[in-house]
N, C-alpha and C. Protein backbone atom coordinates (compact mmCIF):
# COMPACT_ATOMS: atom_id res chain seq x y z
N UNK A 1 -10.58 -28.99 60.27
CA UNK A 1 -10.24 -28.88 58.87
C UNK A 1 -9.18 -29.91 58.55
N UNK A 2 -9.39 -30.39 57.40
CA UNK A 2 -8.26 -31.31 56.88
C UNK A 2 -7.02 -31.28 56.75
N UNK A 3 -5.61 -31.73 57.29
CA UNK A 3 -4.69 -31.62 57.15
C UNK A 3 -3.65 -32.01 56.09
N UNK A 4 -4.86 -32.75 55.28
CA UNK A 4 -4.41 -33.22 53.82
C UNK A 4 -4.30 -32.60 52.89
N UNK A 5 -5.08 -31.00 52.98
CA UNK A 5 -5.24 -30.30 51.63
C UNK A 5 -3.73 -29.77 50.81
N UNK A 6 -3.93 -29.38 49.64
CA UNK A 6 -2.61 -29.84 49.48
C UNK A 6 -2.64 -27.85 48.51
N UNK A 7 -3.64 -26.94 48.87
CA UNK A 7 -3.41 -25.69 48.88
C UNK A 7 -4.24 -25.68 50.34
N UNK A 8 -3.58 -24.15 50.22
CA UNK A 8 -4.26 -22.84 51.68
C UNK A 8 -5.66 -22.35 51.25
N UNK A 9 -6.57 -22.35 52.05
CA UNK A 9 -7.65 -21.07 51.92
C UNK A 9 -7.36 -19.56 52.37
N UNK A 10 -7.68 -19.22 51.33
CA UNK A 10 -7.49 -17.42 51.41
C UNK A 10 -8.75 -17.20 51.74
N UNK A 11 -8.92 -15.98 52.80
CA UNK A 11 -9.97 -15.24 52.90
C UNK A 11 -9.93 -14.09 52.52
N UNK A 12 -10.41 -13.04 51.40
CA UNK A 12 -9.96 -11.57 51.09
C UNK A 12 -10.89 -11.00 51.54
N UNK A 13 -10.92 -9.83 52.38
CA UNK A 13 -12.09 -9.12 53.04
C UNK A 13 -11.82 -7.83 52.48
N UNK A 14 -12.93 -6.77 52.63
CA UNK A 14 -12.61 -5.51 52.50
C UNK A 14 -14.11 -4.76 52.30
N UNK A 15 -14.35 -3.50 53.07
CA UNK A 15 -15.24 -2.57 52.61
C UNK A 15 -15.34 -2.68 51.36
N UNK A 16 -16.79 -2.92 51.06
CA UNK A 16 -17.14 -2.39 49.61
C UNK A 16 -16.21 -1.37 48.63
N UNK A 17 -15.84 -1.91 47.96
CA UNK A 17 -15.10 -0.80 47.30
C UNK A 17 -13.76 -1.05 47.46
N UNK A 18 -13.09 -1.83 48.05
CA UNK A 18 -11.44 -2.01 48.35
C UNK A 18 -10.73 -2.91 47.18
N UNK A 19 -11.94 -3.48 46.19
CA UNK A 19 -10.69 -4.15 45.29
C UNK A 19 -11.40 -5.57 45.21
N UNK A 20 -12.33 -5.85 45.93
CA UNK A 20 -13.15 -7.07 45.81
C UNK A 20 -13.46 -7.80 44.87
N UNK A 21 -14.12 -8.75 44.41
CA UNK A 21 -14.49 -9.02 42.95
C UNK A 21 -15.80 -9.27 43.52
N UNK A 22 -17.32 -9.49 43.16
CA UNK A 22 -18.34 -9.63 43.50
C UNK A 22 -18.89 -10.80 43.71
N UNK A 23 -19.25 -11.48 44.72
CA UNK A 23 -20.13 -12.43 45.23
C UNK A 23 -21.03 -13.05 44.18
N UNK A 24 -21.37 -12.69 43.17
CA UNK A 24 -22.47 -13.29 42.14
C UNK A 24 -22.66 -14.52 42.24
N UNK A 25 -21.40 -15.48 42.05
CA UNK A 25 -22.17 -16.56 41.83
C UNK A 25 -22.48 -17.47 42.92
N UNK A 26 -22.08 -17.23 44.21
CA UNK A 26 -22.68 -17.43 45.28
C UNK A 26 -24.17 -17.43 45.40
N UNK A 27 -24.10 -15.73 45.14
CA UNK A 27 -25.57 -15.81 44.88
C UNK A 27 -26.63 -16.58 43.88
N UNK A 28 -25.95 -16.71 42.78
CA UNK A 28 -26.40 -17.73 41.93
C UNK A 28 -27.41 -18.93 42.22
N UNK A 29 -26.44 -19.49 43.67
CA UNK A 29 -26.68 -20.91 43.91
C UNK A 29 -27.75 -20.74 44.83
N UNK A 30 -28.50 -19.74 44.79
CA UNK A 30 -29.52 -19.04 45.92
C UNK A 30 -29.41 -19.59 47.23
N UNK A 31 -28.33 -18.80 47.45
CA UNK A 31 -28.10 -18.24 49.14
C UNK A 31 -28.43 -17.16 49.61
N UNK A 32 -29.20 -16.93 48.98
CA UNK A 32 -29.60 -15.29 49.39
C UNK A 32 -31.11 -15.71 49.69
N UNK A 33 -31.50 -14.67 51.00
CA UNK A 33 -33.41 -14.94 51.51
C UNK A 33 -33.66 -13.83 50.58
N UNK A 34 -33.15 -12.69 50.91
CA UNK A 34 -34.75 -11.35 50.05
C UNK A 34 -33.42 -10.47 49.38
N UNK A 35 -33.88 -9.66 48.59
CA UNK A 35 -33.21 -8.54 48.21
C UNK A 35 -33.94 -7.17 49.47
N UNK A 36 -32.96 -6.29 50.00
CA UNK A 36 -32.70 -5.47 50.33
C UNK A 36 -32.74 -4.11 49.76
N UNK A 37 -34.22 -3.47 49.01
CA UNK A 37 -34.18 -2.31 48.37
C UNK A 37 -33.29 -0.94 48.69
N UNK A 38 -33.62 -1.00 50.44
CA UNK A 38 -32.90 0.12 51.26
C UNK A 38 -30.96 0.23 51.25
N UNK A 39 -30.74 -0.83 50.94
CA UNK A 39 -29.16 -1.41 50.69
C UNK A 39 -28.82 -1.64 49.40
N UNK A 40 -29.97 -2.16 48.33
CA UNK A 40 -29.71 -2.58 47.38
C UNK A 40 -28.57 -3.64 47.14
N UNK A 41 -28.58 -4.58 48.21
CA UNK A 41 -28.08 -5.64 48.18
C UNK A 41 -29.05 -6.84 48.75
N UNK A 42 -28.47 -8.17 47.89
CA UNK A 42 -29.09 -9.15 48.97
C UNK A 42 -28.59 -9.65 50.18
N UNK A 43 -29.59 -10.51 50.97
CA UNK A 43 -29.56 -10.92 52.50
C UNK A 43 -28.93 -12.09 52.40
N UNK A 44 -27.95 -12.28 52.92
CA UNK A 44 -27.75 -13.79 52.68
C UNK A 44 -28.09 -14.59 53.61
N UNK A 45 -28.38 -15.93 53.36
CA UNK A 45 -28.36 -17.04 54.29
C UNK A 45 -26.89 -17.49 54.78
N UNK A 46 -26.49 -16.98 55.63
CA UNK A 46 -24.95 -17.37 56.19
C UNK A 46 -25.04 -19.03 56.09
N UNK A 47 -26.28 -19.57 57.23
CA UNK A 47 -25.78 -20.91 57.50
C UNK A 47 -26.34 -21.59 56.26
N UNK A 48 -26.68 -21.15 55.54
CA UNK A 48 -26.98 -21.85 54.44
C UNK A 48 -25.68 -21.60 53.30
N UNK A 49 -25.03 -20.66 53.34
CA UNK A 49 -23.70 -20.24 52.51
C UNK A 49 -22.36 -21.02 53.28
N UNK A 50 -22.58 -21.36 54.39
CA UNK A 50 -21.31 -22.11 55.22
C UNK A 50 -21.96 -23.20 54.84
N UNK A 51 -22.52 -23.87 54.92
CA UNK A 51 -22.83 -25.49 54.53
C UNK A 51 -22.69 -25.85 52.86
N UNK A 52 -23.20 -25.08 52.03
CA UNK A 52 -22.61 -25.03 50.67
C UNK A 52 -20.84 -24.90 50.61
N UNK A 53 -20.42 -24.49 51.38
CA UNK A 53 -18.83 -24.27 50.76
C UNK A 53 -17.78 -25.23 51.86
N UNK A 54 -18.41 -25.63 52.74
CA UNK A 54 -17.65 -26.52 53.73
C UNK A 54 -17.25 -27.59 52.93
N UNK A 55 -17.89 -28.30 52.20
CA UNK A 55 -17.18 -29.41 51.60
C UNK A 55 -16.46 -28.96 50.16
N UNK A 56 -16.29 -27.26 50.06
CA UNK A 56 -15.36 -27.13 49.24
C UNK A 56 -14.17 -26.33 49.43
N UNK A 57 -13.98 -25.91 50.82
CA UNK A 57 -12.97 -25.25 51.60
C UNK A 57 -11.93 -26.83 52.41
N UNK A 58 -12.63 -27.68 52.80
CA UNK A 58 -12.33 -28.72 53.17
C UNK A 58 -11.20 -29.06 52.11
N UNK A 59 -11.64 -28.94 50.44
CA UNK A 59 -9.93 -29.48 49.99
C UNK A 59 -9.29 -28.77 49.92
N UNK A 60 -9.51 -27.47 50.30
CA UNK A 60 -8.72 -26.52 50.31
C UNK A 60 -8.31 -25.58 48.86
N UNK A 61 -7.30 -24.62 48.37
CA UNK A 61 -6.98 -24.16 47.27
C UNK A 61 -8.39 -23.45 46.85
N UNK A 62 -8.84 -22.87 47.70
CA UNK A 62 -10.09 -21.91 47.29
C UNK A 62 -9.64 -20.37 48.29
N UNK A 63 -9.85 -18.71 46.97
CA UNK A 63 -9.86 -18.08 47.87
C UNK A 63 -11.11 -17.38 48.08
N UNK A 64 -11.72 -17.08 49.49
CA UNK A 64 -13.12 -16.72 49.61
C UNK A 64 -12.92 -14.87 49.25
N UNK A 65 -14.10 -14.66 48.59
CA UNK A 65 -14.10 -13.22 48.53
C UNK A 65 -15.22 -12.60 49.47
N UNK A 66 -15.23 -11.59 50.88
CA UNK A 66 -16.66 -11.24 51.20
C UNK A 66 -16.23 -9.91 51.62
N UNK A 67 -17.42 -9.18 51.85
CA UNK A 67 -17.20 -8.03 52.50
C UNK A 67 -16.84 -7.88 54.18
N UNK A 68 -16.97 -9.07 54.82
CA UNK A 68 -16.76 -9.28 55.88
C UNK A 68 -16.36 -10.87 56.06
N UNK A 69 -15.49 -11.04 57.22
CA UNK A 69 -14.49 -12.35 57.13
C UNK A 69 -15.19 -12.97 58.80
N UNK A 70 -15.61 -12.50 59.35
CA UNK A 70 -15.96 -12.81 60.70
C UNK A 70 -17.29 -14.33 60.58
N UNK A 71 -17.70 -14.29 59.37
CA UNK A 71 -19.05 -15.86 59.64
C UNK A 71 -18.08 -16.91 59.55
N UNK A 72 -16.89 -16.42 58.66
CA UNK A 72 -16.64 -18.17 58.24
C UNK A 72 -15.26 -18.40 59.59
N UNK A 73 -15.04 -19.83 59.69
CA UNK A 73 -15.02 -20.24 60.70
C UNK A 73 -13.19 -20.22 60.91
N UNK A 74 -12.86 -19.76 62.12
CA UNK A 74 -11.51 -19.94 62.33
C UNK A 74 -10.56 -20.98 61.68
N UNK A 75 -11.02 -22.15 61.73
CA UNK A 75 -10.34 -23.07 61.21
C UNK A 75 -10.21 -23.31 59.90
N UNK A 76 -10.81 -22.99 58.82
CA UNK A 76 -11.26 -22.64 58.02
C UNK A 76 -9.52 -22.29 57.36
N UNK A 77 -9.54 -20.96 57.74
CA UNK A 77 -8.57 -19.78 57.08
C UNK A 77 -6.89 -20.27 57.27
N UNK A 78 -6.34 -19.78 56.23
CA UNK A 78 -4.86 -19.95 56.29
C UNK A 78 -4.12 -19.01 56.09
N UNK A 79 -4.84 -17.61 55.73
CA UNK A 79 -4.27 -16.60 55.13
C UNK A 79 -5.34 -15.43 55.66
N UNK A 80 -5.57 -14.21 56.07
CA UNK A 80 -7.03 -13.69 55.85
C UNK A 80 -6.16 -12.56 55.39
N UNK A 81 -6.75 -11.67 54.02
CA UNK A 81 -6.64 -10.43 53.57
C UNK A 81 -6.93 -9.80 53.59
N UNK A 82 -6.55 -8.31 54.50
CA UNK A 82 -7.92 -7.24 54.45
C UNK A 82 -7.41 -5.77 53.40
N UNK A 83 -8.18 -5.87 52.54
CA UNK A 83 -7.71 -4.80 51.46
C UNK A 83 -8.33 -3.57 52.05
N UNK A 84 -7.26 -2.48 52.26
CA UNK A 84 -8.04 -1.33 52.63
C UNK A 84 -8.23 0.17 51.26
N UNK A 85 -8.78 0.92 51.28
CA UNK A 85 -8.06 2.30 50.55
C UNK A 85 -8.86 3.14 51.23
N UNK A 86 -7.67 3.80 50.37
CA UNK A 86 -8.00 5.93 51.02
C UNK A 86 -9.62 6.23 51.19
N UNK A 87 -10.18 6.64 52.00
CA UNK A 87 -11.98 7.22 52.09
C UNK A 87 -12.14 7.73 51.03
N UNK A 88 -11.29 8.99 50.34
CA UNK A 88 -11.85 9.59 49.41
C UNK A 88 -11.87 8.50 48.18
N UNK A 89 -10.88 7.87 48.04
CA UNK A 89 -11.02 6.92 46.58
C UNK A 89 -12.18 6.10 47.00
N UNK A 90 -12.19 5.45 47.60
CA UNK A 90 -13.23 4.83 48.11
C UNK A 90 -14.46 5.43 47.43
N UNK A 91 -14.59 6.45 47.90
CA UNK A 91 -15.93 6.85 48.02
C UNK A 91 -16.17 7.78 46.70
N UNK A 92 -15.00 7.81 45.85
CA UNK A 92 -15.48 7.80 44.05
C UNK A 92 -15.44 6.25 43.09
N UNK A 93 -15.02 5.22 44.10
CA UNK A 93 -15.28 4.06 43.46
C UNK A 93 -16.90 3.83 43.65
N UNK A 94 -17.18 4.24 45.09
CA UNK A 94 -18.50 3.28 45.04
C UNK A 94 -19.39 4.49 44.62
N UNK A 95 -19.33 5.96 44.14
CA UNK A 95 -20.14 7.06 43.48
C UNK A 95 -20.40 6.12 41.99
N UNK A 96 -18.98 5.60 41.47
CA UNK A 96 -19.41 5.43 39.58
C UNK A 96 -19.52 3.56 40.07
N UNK A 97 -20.20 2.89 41.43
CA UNK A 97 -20.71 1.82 41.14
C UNK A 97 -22.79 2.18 40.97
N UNK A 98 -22.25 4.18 41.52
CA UNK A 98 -24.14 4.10 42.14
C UNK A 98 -24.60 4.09 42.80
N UNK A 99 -23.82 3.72 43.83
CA UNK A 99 -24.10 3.22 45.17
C UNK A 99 -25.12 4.50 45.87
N UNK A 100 -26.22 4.44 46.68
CA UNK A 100 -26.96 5.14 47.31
C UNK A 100 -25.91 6.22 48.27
N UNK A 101 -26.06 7.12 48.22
CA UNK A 101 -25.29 8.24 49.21
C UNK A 101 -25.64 7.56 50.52
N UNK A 102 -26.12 7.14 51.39
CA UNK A 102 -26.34 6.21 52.44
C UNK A 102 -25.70 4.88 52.49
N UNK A 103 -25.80 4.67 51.26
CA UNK A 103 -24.92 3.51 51.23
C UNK A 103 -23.03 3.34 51.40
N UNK A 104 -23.14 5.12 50.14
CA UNK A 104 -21.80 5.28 50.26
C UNK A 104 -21.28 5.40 51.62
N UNK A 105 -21.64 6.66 52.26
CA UNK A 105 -21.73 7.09 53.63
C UNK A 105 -21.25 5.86 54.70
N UNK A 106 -22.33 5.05 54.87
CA UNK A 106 -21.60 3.87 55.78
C UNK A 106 -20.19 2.83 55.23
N UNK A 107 -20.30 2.77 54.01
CA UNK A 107 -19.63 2.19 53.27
C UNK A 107 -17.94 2.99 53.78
N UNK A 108 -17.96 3.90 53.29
CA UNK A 108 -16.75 5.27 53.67
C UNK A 108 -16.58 4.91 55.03
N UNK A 109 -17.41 5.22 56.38
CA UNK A 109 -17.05 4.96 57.57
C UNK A 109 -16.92 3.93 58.19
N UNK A 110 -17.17 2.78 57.81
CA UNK A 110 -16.78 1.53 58.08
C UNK A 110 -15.30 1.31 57.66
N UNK A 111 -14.90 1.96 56.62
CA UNK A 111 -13.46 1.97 56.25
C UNK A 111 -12.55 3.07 56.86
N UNK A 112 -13.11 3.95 57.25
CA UNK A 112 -12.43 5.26 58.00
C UNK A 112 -12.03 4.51 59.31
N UNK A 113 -13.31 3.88 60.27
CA UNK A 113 -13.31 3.04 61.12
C UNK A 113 -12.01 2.03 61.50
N UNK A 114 -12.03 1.33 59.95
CA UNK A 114 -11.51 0.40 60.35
C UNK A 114 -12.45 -1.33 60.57
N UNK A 115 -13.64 -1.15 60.36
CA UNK A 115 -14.15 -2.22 60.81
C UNK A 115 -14.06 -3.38 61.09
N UNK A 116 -13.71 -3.51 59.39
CA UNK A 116 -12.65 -4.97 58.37
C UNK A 116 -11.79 -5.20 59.06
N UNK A 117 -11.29 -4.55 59.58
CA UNK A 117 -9.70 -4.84 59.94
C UNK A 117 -9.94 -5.64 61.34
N UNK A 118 -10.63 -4.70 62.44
CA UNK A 118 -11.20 -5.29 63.46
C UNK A 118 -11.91 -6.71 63.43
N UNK A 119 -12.19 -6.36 62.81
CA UNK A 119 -13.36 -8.17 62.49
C UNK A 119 -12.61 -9.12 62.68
N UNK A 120 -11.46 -9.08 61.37
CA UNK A 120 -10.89 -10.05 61.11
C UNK A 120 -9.07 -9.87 62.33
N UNK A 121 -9.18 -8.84 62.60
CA UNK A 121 -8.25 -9.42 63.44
C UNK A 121 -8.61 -10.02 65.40
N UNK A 122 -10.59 -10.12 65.17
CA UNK A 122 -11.33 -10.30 66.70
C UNK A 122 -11.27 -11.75 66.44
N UNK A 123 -11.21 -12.04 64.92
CA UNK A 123 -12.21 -13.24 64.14
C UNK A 123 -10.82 -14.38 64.04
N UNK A 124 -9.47 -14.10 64.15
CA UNK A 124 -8.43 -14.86 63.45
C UNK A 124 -7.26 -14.76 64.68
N UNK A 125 -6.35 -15.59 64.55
CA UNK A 125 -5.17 -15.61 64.79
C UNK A 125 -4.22 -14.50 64.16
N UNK A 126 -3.52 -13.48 64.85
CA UNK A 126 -2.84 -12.49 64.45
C UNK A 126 -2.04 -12.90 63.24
N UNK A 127 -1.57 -13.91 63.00
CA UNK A 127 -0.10 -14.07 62.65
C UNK A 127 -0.91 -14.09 61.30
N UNK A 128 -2.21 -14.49 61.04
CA UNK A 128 -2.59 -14.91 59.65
C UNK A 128 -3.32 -13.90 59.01
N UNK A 129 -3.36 -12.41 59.67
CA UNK A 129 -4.39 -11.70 59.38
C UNK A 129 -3.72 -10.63 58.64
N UNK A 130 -3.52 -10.31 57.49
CA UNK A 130 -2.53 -9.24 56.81
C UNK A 130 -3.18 -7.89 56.34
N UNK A 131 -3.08 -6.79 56.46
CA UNK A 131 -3.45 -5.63 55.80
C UNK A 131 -2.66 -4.96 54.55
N UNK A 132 -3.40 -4.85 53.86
CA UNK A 132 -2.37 -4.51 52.14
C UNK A 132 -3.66 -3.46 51.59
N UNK A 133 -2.86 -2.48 51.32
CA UNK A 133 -3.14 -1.45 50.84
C UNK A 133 -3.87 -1.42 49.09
N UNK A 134 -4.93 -1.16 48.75
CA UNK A 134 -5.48 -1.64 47.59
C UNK A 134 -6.50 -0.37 46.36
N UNK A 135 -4.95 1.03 46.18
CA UNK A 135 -5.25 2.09 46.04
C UNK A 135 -5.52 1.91 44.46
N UNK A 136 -3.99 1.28 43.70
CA UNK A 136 -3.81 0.97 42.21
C UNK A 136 -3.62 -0.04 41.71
N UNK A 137 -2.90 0.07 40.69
CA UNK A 137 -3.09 -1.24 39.56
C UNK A 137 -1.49 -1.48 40.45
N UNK A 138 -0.58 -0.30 40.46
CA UNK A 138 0.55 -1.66 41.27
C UNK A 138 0.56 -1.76 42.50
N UNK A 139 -0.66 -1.12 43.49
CA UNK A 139 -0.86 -2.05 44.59
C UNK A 139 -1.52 -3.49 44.24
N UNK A 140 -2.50 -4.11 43.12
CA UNK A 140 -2.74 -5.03 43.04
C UNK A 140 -1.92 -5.75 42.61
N UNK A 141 -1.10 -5.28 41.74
CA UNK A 141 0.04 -6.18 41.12
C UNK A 141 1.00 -6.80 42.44
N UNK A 142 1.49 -5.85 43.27
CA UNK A 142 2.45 -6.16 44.38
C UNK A 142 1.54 -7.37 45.39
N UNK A 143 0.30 -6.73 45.76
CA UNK A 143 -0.89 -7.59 46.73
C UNK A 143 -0.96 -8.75 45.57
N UNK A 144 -1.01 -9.26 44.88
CA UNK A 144 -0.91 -10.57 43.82
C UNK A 144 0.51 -10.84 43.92
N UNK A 145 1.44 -10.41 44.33
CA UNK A 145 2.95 -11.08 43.93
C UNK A 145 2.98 -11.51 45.09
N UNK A 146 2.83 -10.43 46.52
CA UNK A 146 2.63 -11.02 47.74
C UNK A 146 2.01 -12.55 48.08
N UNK A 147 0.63 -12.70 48.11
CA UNK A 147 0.01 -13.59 48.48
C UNK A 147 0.37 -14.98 47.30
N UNK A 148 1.08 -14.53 46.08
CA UNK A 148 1.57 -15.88 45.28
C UNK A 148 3.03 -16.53 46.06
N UNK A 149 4.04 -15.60 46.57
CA UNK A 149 4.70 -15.78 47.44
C UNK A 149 4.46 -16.28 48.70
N UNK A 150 3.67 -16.24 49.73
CA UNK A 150 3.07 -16.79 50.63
C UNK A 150 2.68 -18.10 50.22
N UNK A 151 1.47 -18.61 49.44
CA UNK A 151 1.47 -19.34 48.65
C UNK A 151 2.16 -20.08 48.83
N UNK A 152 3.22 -19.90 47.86
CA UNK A 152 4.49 -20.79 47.46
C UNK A 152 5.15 -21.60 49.12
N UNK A 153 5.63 -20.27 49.74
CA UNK A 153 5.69 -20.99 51.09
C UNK A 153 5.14 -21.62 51.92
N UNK A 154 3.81 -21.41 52.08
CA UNK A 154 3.14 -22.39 52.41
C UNK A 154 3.04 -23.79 52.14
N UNK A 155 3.13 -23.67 50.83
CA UNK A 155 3.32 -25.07 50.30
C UNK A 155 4.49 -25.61 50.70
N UNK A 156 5.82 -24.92 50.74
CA UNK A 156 7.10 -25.59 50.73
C UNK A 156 6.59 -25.75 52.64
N UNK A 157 6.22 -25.41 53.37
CA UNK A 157 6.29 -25.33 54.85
C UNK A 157 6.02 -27.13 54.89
N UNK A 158 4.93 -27.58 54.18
CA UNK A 158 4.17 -28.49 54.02
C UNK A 158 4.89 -29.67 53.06
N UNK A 159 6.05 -29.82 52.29
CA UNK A 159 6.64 -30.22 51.44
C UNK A 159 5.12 -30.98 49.98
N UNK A 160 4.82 -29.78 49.90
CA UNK A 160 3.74 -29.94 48.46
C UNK A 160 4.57 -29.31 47.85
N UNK A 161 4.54 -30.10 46.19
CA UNK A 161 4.99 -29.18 45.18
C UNK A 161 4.14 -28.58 44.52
């Protein structure tokens, strides 16, 4: 990765339901092979979604949003975020998204689990891998003051203004 970029890449991970914003326009750029009736999601083409964004992670100042942080590539990351919340909230966020009771179900235990967290701390360097709690509006507010702070230091580590 380039040592020129003159922001960090964020990676924000999290179970469905932790605070994410949605993949759409990824999908847009059709990276996706089939839709998934049983999931009601689509399949993506990973190596076809890493070759689309390599030459735009390369300048860096991009943050990635996925449900899982483990495809994209170590070098890559400067920050990784794993937003967690409570099972039960969880699992009335993804009730009023609709989500299939099967869906919810794994969705809930992958976060009970821990999965996210595992991934990205099998997938990263400890020091860059942060867990922040992502229950309310002022956990997002604080998780946004946080990572603008980081941010900032990062940059000063680097003497960018």
């Amino acid at each position: 990765m380039s040592t020129e970029r003159t922001s960090p890449v964020i990676v924000i991970t999290g179970t469905p339901g932790t605070g994410k914003s949605t993949h759409a326009q990824i999908l847009e750029r059709g990276l996706f092979e089939e839709y998934d009736d049983e999931w009601q999601s689509h399949t993506v083409d990973e190596d076809k979604l890493l070759d689309e964004l390599e030459p735009i992670v390369a300048e860096g100042g991009i943050v990635l949003d996925w449900h899982t942080c483990e495809a994209f590539p170590e070098r890559w990351a400067d920050l990784v975020v794993v937003l967690r919340c409570d099972h039960t909230k969880l699992w009335e966020r993804l009730e009023k998204r609709a989500y299939t009771l099967k869906k919810i179900q794994e969705n809930n235990e992958a976060e009970i689990m821990q999965v996210v967290l595992d991934e990205a701390r099998a997938s990263y360097a400890p020091e860059i891998v942060v867990e922040l709690n992502s229950e309310s509006m002022e956990d997002l507010e604080a998780n946004v003051a946080r990572i603008v702070t980081w941010i900032t230091a990062w940059k000063a580590d680097r003497d960018i203004a």
